[in-house]
C-alpha atoms as a PDB file:
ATOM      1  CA  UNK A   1     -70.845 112.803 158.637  1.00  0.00           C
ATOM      2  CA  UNK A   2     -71.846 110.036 156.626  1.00  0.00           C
ATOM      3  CA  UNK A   3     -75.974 109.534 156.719  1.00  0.00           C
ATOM      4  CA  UNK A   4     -77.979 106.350 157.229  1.00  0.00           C
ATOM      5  CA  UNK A   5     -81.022 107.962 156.500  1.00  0.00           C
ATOM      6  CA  UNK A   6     -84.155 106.016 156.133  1.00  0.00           C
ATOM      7  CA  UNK A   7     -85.661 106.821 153.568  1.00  0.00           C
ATOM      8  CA  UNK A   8     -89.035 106.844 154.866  1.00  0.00           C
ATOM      9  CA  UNK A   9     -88.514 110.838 156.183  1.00  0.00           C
ATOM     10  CA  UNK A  10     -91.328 113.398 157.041  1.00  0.00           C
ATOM     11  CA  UNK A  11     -90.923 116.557 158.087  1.00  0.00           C
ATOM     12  CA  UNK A  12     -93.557 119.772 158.838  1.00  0.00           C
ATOM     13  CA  UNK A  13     -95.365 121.537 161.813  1.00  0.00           C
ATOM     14  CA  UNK A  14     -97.728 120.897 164.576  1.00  0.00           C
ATOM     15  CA  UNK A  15     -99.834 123.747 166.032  1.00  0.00           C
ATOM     16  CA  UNK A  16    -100.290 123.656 169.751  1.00  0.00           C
ATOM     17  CA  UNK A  17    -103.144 124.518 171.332  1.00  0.00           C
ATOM     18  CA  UNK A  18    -102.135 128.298 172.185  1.00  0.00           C
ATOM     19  CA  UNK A  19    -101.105 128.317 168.459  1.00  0.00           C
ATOM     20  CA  UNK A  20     -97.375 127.759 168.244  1.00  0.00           C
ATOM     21  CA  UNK A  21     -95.448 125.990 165.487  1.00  0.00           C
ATOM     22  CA  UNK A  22     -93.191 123.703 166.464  1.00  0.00           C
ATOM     23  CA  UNK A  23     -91.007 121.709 163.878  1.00  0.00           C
ATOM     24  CA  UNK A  24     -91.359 118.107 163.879  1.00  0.00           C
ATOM     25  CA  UNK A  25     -89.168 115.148 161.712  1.00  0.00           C
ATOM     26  CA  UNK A  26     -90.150 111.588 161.515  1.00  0.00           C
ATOM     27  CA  UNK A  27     -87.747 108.847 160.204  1.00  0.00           C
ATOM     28  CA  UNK A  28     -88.996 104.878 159.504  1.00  0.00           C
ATOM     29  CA  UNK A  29     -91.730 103.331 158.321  1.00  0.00           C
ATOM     30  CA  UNK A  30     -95.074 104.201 160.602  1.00  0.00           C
ATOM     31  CA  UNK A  31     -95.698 100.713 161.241  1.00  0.00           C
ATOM     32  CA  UNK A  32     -92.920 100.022 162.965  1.00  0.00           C
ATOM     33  CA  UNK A  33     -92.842 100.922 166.935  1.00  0.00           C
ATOM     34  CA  UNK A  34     -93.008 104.547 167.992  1.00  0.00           C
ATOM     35  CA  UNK A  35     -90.118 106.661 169.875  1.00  0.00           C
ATOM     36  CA  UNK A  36     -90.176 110.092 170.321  1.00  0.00           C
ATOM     37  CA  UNK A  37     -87.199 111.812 171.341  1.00  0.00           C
ATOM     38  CA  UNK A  38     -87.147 114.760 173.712  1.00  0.00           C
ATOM     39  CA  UNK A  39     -83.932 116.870 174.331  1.00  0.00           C
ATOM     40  CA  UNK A  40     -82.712 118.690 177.047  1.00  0.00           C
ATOM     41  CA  UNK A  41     -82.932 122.174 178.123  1.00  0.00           C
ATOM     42  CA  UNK A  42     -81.483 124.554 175.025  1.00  0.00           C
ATOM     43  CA  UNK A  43     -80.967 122.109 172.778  1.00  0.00           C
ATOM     44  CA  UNK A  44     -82.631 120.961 169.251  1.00  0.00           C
ATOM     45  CA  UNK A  45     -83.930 117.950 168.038  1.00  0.00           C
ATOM     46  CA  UNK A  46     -81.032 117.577 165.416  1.00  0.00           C
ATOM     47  CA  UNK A  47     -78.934 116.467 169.107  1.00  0.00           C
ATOM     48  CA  UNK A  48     -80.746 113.122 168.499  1.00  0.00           C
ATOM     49  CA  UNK A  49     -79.675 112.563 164.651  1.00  0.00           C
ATOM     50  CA  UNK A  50     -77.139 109.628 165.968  1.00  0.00           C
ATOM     51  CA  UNK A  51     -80.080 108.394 167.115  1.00  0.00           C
ATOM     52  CA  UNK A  52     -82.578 108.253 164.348  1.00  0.00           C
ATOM     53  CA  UNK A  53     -80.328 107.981 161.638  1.00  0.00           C
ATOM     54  CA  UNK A  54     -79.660 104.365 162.917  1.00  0.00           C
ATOM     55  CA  UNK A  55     -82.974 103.571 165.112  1.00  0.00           C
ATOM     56  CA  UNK A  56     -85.110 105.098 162.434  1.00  0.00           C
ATOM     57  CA  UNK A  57     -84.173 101.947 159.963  1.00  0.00           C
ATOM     58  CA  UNK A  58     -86.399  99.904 163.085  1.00  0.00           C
ATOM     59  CA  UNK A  59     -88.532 102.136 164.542  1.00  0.00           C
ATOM     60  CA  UNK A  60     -90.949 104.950 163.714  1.00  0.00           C
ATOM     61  CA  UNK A  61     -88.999 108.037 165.180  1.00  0.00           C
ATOM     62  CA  UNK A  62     -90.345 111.283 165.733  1.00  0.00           C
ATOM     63  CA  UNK A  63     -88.207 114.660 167.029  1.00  0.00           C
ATOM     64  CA  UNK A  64     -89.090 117.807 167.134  1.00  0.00           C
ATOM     65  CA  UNK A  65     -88.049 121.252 168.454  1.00  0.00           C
ATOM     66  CA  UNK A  66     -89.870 122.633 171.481  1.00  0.00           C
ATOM     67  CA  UNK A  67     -90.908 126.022 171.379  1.00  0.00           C
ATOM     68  CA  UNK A  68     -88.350 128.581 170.903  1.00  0.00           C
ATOM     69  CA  UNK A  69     -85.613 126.327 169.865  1.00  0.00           C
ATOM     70  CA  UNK A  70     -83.937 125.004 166.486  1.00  0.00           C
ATOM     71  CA  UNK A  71     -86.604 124.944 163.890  1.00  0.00           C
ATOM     72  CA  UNK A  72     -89.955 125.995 165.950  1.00  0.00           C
ATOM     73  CA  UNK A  73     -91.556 129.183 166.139  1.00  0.00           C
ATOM     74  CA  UNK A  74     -89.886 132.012 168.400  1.00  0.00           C
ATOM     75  CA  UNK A  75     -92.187 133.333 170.772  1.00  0.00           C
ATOM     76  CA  UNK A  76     -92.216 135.190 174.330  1.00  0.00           C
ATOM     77  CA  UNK A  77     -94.133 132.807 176.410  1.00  0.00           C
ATOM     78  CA  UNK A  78     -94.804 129.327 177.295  1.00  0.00           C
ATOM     79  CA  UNK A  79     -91.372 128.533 179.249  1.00  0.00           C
ATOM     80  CA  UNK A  80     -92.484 126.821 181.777  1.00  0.00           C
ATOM     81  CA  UNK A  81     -92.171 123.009 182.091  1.00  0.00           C
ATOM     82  CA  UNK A  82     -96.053 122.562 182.293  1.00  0.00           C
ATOM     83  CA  UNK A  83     -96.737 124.216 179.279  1.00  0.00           C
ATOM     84  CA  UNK A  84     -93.790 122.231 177.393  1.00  0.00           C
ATOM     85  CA  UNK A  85     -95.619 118.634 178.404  1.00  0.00           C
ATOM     86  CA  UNK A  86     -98.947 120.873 176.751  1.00  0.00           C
ATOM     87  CA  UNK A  87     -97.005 120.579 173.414  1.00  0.00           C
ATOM     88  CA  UNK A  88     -96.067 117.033 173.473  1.00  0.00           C
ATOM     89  CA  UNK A  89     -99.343 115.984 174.360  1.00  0.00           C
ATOM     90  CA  UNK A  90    -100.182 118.162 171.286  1.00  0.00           C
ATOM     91  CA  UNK A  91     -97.568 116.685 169.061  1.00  0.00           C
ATOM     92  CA  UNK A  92     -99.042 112.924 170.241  1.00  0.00           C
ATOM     93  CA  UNK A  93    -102.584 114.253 169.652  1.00  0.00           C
ATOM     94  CA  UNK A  94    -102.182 115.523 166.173  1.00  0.00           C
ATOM     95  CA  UNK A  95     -99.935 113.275 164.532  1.00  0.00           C
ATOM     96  CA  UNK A  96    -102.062 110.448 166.565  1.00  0.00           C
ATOM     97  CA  UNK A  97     -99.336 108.344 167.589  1.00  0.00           C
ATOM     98  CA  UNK A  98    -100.094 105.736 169.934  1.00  0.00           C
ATOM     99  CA  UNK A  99     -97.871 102.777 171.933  1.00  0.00           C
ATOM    100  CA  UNK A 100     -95.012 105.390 171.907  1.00  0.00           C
ATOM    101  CA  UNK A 101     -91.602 104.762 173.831  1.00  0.00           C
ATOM    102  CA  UNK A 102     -90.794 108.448 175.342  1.00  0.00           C
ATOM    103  CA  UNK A 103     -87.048 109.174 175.439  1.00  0.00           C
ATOM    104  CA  UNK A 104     -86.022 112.265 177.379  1.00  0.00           C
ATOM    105  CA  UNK A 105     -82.647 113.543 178.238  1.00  0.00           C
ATOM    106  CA  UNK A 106     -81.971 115.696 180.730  1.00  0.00           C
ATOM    107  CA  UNK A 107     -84.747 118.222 180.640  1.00  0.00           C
ATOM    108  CA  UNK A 108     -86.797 116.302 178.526  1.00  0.00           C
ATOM    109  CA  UNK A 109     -87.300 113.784 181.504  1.00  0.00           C
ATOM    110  CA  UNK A 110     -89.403 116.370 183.370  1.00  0.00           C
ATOM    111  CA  UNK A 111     -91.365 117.240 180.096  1.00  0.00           C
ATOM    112  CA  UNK A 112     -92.079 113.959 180.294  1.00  0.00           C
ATOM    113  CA  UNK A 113     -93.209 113.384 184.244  1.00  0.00           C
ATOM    114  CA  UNK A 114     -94.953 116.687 183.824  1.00  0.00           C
ATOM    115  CA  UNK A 115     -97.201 115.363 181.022  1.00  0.00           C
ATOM    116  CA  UNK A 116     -97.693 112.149 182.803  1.00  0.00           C
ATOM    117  CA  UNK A 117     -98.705 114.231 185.925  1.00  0.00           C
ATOM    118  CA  UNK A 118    -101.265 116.733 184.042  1.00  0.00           C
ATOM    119  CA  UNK A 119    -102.929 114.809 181.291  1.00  0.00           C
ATOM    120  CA  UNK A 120    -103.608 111.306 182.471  1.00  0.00           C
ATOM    121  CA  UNK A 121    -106.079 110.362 180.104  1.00  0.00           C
ATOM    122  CA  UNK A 122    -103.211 110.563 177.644  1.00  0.00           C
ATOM    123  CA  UNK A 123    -101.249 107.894 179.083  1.00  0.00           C
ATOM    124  CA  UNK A 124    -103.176 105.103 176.652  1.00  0.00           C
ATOM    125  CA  UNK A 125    -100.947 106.269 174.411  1.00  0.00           C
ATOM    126  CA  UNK A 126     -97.639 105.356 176.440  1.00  0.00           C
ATOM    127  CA  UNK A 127     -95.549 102.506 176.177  1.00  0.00           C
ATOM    128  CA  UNK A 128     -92.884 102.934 178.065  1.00  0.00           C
ATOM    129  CA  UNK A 129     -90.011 105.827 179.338  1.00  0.00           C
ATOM    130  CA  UNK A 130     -86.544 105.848 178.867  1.00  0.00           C
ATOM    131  CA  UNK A 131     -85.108 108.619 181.636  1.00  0.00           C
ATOM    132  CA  UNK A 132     -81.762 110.072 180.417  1.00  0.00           C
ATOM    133  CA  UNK A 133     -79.565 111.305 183.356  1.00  0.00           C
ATOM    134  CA  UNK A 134     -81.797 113.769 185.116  1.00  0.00           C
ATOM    135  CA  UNK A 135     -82.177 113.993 189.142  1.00  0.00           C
ATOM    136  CA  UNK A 136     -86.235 113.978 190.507  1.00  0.00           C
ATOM    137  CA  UNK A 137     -85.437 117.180 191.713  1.00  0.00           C
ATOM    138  CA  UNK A 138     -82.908 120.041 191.346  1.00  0.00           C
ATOM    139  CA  UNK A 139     -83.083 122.177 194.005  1.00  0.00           C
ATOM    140  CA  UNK A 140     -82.863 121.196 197.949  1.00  0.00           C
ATOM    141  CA  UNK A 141     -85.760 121.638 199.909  1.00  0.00           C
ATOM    142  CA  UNK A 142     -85.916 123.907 203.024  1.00  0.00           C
ATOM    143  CA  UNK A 143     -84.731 121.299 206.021  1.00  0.00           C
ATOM    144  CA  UNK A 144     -83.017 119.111 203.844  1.00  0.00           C
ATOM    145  CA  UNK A 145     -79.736 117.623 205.108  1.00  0.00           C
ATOM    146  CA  UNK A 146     -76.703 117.252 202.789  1.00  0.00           C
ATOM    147  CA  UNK A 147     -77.413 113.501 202.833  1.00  0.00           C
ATOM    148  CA  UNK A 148     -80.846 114.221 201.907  1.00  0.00           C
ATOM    149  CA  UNK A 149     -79.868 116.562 198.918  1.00  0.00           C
ATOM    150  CA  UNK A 150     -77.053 113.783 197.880  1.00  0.00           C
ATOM    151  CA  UNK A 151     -79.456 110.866 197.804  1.00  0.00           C
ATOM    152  CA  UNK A 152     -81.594 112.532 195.848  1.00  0.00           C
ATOM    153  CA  UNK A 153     -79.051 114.202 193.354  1.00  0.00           C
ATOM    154  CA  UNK A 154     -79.172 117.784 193.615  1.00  0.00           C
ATOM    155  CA  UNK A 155     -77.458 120.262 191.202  1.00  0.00           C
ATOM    156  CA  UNK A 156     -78.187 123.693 192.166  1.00  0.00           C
ATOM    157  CA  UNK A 157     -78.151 125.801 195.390  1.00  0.00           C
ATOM    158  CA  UNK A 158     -80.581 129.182 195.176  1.00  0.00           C
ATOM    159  CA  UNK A 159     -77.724 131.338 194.862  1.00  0.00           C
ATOM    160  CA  UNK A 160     -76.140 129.174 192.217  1.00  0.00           C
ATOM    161  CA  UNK A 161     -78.967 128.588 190.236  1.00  0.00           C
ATOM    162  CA  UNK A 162     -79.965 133.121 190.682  1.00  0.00           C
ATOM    163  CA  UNK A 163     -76.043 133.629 189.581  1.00  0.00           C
ATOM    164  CA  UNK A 164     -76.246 131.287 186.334  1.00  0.00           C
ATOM    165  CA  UNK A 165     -79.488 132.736 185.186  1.00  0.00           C
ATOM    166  CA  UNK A 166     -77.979 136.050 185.471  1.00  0.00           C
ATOM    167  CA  UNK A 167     -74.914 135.050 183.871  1.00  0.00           C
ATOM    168  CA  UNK A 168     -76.764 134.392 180.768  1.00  0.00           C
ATOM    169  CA  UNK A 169     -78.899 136.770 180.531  1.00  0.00           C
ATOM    170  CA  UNK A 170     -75.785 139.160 180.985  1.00  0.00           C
ATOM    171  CA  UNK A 171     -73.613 136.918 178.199  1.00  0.00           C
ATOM    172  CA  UNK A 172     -75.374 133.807 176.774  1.00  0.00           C
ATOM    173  CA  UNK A 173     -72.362 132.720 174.695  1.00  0.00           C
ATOM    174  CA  UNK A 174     -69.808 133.067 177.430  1.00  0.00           C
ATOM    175  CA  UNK A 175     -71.851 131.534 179.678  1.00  0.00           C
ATOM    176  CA  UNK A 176     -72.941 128.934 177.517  1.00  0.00           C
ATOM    177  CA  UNK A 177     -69.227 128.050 176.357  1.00  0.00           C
ATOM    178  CA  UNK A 178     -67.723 127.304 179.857  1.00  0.00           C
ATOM    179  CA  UNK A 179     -71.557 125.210 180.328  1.00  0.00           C
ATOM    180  CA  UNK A 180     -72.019 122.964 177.389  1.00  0.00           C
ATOM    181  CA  UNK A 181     -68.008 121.369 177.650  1.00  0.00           C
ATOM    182  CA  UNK A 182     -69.112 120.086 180.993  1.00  0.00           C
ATOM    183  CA  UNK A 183     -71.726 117.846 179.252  1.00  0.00           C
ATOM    184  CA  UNK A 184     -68.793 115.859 177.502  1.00  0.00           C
ATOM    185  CA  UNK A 185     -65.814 113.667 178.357  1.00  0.00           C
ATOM    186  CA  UNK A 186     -62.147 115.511 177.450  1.00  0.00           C
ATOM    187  CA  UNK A 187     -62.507 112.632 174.663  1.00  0.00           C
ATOM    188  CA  UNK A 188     -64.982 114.339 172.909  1.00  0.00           C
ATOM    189  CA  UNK A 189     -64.044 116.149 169.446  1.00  0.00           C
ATOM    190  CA  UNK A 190     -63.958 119.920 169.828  1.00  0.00           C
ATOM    191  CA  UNK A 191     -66.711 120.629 166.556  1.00  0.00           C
ATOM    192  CA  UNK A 192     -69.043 118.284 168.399  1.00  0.00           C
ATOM    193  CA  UNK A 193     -69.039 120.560 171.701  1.00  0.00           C
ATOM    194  CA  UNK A 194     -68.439 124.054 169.412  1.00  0.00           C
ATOM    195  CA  UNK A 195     -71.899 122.487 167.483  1.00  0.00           C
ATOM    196  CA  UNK A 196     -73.719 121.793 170.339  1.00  0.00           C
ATOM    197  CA  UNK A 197     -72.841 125.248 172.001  1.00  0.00           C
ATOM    198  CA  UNK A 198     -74.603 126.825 168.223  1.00  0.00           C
ATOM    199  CA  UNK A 199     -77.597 125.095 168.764  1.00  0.00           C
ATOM    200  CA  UNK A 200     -77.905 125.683 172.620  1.00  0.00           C
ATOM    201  CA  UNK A 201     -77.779 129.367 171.343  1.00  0.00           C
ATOM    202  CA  UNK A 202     -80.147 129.423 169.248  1.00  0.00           C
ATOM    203  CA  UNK A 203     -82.859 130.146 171.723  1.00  0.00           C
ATOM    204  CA  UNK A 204     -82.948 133.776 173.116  1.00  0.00           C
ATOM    205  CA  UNK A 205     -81.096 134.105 176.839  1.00  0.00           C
ATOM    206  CA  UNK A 206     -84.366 135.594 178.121  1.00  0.00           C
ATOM    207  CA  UNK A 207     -86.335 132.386 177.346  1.00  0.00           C
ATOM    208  CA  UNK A 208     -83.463 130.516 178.448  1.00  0.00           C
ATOM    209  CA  UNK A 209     -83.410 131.567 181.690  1.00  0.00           C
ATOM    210  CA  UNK A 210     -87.081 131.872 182.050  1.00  0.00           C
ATOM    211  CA  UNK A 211     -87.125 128.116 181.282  1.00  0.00           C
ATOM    212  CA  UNK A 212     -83.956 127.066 183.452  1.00  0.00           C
ATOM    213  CA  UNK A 213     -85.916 128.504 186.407  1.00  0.00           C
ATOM    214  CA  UNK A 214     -89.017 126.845 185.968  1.00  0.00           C
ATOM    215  CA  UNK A 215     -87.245 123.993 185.059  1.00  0.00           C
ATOM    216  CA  UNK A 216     -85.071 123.789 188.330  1.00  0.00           C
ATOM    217  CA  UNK A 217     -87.824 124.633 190.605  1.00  0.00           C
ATOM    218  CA  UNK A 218     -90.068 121.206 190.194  1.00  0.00           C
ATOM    219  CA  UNK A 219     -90.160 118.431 192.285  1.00  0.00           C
ATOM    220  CA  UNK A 220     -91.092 115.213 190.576  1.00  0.00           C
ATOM    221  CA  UNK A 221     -90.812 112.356 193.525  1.00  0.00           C
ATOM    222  CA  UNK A 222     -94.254 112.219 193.540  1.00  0.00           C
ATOM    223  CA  UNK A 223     -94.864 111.348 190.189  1.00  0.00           C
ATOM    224  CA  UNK A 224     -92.427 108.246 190.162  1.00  0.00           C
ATOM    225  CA  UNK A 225     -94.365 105.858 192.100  1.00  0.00           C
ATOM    226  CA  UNK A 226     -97.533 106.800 189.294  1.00  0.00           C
ATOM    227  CA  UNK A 227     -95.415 105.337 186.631  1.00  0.00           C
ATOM    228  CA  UNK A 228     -97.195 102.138 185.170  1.00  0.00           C
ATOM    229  CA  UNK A 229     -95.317 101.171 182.524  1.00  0.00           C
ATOM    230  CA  UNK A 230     -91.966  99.632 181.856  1.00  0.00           C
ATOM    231  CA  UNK A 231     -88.974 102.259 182.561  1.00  0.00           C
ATOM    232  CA  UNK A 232     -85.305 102.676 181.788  1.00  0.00           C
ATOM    233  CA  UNK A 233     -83.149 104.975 183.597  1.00  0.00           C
ATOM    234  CA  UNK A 234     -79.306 105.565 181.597  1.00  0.00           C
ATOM    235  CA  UNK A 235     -76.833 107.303 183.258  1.00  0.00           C
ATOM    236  CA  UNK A 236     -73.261 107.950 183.128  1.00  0.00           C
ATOM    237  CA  UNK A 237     -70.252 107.576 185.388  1.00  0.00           C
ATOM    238  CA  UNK A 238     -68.850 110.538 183.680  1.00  0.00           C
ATOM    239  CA  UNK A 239     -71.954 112.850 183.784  1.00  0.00           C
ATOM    240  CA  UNK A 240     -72.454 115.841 186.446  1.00  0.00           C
ATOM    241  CA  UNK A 241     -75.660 114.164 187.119  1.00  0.00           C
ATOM    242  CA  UNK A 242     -74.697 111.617 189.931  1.00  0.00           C
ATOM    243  CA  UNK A 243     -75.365 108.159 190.065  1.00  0.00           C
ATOM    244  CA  UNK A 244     -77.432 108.650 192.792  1.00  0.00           C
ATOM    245  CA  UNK A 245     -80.357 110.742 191.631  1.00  0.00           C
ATOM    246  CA  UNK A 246     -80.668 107.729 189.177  1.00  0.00           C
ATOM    247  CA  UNK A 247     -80.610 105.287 191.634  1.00  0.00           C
ATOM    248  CA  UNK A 248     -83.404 107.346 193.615  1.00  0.00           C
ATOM    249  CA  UNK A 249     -85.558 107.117 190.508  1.00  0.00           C
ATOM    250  CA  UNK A 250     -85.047 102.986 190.062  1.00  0.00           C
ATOM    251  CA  UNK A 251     -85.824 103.046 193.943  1.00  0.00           C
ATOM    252  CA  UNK A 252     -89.135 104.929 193.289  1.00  0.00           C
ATOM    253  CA  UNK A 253     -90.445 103.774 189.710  1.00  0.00           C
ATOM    254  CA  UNK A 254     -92.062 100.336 190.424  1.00  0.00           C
ATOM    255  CA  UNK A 255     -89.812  97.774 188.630  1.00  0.00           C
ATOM    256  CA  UNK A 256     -87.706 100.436 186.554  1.00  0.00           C
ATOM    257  CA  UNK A 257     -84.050  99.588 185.593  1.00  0.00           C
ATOM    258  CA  UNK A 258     -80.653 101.042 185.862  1.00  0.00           C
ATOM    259  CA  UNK A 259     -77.504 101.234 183.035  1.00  0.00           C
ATOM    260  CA  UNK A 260     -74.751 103.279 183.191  1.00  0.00           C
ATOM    261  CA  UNK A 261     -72.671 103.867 180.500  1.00  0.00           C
ATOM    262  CA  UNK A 262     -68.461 104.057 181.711  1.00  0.00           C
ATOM    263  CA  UNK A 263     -67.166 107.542 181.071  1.00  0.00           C
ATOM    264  CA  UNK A 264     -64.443 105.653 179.123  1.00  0.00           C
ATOM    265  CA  UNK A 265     -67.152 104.245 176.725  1.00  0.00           C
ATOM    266  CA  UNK A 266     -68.343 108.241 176.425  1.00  0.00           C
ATOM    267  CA  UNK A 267     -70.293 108.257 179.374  1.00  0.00           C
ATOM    268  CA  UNK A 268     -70.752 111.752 179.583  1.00  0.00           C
ATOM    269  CA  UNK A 269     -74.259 113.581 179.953  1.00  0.00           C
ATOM    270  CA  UNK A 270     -73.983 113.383 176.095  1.00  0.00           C
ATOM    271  CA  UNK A 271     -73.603 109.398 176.245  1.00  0.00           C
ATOM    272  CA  UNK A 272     -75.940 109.048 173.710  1.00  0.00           C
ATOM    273  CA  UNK A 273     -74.339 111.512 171.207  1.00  0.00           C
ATOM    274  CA  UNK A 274     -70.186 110.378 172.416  1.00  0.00           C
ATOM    275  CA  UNK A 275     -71.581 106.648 172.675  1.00  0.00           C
ATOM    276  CA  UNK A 276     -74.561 105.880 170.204  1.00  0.00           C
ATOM    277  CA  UNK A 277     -73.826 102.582 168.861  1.00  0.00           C
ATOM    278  CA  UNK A 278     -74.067 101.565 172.571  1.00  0.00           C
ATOM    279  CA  UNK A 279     -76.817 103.812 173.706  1.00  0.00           C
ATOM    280  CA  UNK A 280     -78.424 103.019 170.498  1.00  0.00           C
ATOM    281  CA  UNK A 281     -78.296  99.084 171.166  1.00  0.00           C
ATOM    282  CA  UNK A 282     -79.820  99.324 174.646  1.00  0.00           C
ATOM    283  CA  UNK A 283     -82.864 101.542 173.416  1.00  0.00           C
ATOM    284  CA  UNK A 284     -83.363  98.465 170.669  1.00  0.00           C
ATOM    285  CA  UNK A 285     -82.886  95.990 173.395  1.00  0.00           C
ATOM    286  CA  UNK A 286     -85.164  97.300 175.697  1.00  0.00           C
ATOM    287  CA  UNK A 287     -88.006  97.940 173.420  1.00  0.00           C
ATOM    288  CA  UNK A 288     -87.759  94.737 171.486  1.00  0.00           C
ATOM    289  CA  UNK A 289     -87.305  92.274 174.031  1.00  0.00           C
ATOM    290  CA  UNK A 290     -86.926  94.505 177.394  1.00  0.00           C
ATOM    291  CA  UNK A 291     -83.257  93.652 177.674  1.00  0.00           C
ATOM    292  CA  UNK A 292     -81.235  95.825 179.290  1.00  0.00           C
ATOM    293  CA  UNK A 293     -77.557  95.155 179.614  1.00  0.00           C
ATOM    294  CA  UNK A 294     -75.084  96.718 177.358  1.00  0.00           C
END
């Protein structure tokens, strides 16, 4: 593929504070406003290069790999989601970036509401959050009626979510390979899934798991109503993550905003990798003149 490549590019490694390397890559000049772009569970910073290729020619982007994955140092422990929004306040601590627009996908959205839950003298340093296609919470509570777990978006029963962990702990690839095609429209081209699957397995199935469990397990609805700063939800009409979680999270975020990208557009969970000139548009629109539409 054809780069766009600013070439204003920095690359090297951030300790965290229970000394881990993780990778890091910043593209555009560092005057320019700040994005950072968190993926989702298993995957690598590279998933964002449709994304700073062309944003980093306005912006100041900065990716990196959490722990474990892509580029960063392997280790045995840390999966956990609190210990993930540890590192990001880390990376914004030690590369000092400040007025940042946060960016998560999938995953990454609860990295985020975890670190605006745990280290609120931090949030100076916020801007504002775009939330990628990711439900408040994961799991249904004990009581909960099916209306209840609907609203609220839902993905995972116990048994489904003890069955998939064991699945990939028992066969990662296989696993993985009947997972990641559900993230894409049947539009998509088959190396951009078979690539994606690589770099999903590039983190060991025991951390994988360890992570998914954590991950699934949180509850975020009370962190929502916190949020203080401007907020942009995407979605997807072709995504297993429903329109309604994402509605639930515009109903709950004081004054936050909804888009949803058509799966015939590429609206898949991916809509930002099998859509980026539109995806790519709204992030400019929204944090240059808090437009929205697409």
């Amino acid at each position: 593929m054809a780069s766009n490549r600013p070439q204003d590019h920095r690359s090297g490694n951030v300790r965290t504070s229970d000394g881990v390397e993780l990778a890091y890559d910043q593209h555009g000049e560092s005057s320019k406003p700040s994005i950072i772009f968190l993926p989702g569970w298993c995957q690598t910073a590279l998933q964002w290069r449709k994304q700073y290729e062309d944003l980093g020619q306005h912006f100041h982007v900065t990716t990196y790999d959490y722990r474990g994955h892509g580029s960063s140092e392997k280790t045995n422990r840390g999966y956990r989601i609190a210990r993930f929004a540890a590192d990001l306040n880390d990376i914004l601590v030690r590369l000092n970036l400040n007025d940042v627009t946060l960016v998560g996908h999938s995953m990454g959205c609860s990295v985020m509401w975890s670190f605006w839950d745990i280290f609120v003298t931090e949030r100076h340093r916020i801007k504002s959050l775009i939330l990628v296609d990711q439900t408040s919470c994961m799991l249904p509570r004990p009581g909960w009626s099916e209306e209840q777990a609907k609203e609220i978006g839902t993905l995972f029963t116990q048994q489904s979510l003890d069955e998939f962990a064991i699945a990939l702990q028992s066969d990662a690839r296989a696993t993985m390979s009947q997972f990641v095609p559900a993230m894409f429209t049947d539009k998509a081209a088959k190396e951009d899934v078979a690539w994606t699957l690589e770099r999903n397995l590039m983190i060991d199935s025991k951390s994988a798991a360890t992570l998914l469990l954590d991950h699934v397990k949180n509850d975020w609805r009370d962190v929502l109503e916190t949020i203080n700063v401007p907020t942009l939800v995407v979605g997807a009409t072709g995504s297993f993550c429903p329109m309604s979680a994402l509605d639930y999270l515009v109903a709950h975020i004081p004054g936050a905003r909804l888009v949803a990208i058509e799966k015939e557009e590429g609206g898949s969970h991916f809509m930002f990798w099998e859509s980026p000139e539109k995806f790519n548009a709204l992030v400019r629109r929204f944090i240059g003149t808090g437009e929205v539409s697409t």
